[in-house]
Protein backbone atom coordinates (compact mmCIF):
# COMPACT_ATOMS: atom_id res chain seq x y z
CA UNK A 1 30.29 -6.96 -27.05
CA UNK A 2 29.16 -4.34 -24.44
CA UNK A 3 32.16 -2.87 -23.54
CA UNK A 4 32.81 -5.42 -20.42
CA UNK A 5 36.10 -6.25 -18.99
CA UNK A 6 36.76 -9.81 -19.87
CA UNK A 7 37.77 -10.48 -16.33
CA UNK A 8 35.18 -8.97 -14.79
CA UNK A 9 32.81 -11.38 -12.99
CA UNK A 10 28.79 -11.45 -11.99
CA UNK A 11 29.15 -11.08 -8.51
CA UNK A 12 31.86 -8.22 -9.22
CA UNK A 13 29.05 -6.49 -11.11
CA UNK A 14 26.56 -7.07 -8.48
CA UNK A 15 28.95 -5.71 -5.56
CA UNK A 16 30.09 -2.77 -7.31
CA UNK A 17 26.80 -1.64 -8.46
CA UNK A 18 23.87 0.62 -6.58
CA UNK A 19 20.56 0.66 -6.44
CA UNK A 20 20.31 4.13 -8.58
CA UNK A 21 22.02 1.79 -11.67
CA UNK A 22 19.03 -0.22 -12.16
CA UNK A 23 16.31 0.64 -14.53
CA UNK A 24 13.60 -0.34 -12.20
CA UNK A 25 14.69 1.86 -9.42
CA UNK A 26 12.30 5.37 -9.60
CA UNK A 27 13.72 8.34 -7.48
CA UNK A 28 10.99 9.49 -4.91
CA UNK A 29 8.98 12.41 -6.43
CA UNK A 30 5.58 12.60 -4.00
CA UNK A 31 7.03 15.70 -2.23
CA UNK A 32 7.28 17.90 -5.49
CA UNK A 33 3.91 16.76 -6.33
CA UNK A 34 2.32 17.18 -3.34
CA UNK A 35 0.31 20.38 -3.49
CA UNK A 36 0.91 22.66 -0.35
CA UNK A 37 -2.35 23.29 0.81
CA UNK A 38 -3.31 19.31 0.69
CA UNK A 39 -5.10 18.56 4.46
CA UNK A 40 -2.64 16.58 6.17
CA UNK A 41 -4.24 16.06 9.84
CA UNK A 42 -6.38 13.15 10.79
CA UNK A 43 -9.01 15.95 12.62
CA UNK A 44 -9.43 17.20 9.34
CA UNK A 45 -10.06 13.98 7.40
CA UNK A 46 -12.47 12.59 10.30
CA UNK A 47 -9.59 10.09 11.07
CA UNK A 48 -10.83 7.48 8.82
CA UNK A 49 -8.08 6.30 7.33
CA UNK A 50 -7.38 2.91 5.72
CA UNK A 51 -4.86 0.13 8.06
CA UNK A 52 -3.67 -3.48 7.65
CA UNK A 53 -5.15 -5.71 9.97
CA UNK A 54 -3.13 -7.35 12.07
CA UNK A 55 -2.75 -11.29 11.74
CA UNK A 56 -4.08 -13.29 14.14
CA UNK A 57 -2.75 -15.16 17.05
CA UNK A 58 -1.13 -18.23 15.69
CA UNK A 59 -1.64 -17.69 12.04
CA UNK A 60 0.89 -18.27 9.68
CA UNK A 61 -0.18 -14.93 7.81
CA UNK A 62 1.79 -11.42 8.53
CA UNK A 63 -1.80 -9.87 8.12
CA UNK A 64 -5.34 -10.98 8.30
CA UNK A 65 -7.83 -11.26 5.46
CA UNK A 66 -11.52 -10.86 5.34
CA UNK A 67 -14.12 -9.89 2.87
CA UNK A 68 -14.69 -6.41 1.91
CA UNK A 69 -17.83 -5.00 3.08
CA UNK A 70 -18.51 -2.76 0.43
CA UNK A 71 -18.15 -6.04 -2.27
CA UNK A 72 -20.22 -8.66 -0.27
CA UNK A 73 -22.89 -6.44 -0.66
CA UNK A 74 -22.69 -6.32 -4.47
CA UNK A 75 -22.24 -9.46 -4.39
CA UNK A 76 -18.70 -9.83 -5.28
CA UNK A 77 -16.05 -11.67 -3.36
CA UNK A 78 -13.16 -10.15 -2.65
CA UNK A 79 -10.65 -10.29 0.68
CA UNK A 80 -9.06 -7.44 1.67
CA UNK A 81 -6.46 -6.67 4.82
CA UNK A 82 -7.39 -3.15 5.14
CA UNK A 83 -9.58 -1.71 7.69
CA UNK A 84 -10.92 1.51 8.66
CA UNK A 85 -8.84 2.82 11.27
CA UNK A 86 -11.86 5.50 12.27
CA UNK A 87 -15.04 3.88 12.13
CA UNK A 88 -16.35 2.33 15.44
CA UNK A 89 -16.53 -1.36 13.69
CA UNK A 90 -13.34 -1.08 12.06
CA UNK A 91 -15.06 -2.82 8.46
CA UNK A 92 -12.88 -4.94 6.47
CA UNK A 93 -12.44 -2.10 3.12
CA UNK A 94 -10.78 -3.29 -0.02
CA UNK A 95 -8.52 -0.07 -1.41
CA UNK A 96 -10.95 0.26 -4.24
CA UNK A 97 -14.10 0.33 -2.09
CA UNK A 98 -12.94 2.83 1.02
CA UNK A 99 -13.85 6.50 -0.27
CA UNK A 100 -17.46 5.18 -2.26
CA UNK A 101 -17.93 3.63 1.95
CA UNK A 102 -17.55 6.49 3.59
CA UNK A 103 -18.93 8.77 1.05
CA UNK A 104 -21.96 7.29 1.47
CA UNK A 105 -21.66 7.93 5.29
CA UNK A 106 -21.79 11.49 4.73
């Protein structure tokens, strides 16, 4: 039908092939599209920059969750486990919300 060996089995197929055969699998292009002068330091960016939080003791979670600041106040409810690794509270940010918060900071 496809041009298969008719001994061939699944798990054959499976050990023999690599990760570049499948059609979901996306070679990395960032680098090339990366512009060279792009700011790279934390200094430069203020060091806000967005981190998961870390779960808490005893939780069954591999990260915490807690409402976005940014979307309580509109009145929206949405949990996020990002923070702001800069800001002296650390707010709860969803990825969405994080450059409108701190553009409003400026």
């Amino acid at each position: 039908m496809i041009g298969l060996d008719r001994n061939l089995k699944g798990k054959d197929l499976i050990s023999k092939s690599s990760i570049h055969d499948s059609r979901r699998f996306r070679p990395s292009t960032s680098s090339a599209l990366e512009p060279e002068n792009a700011v790279t330091s934390n200094d430069e960016l203020g060091g806000h920059w967005p981190e998961k939080m870390p779960a808490r003791a005893g939780g069954t979670k591999k990260f915490a969750f807690l409402k976005c600041k940014v979307c309580i106040q509109k009145k929206l409810r949405k949990e996020t486990s990002y923070r702001c690794k800069g800001c002296p509270d650390k707010p709860p940010l969803c990825p969405v919300c994080f450059g409108p918060y701190h553009d409003n900071l400026v």
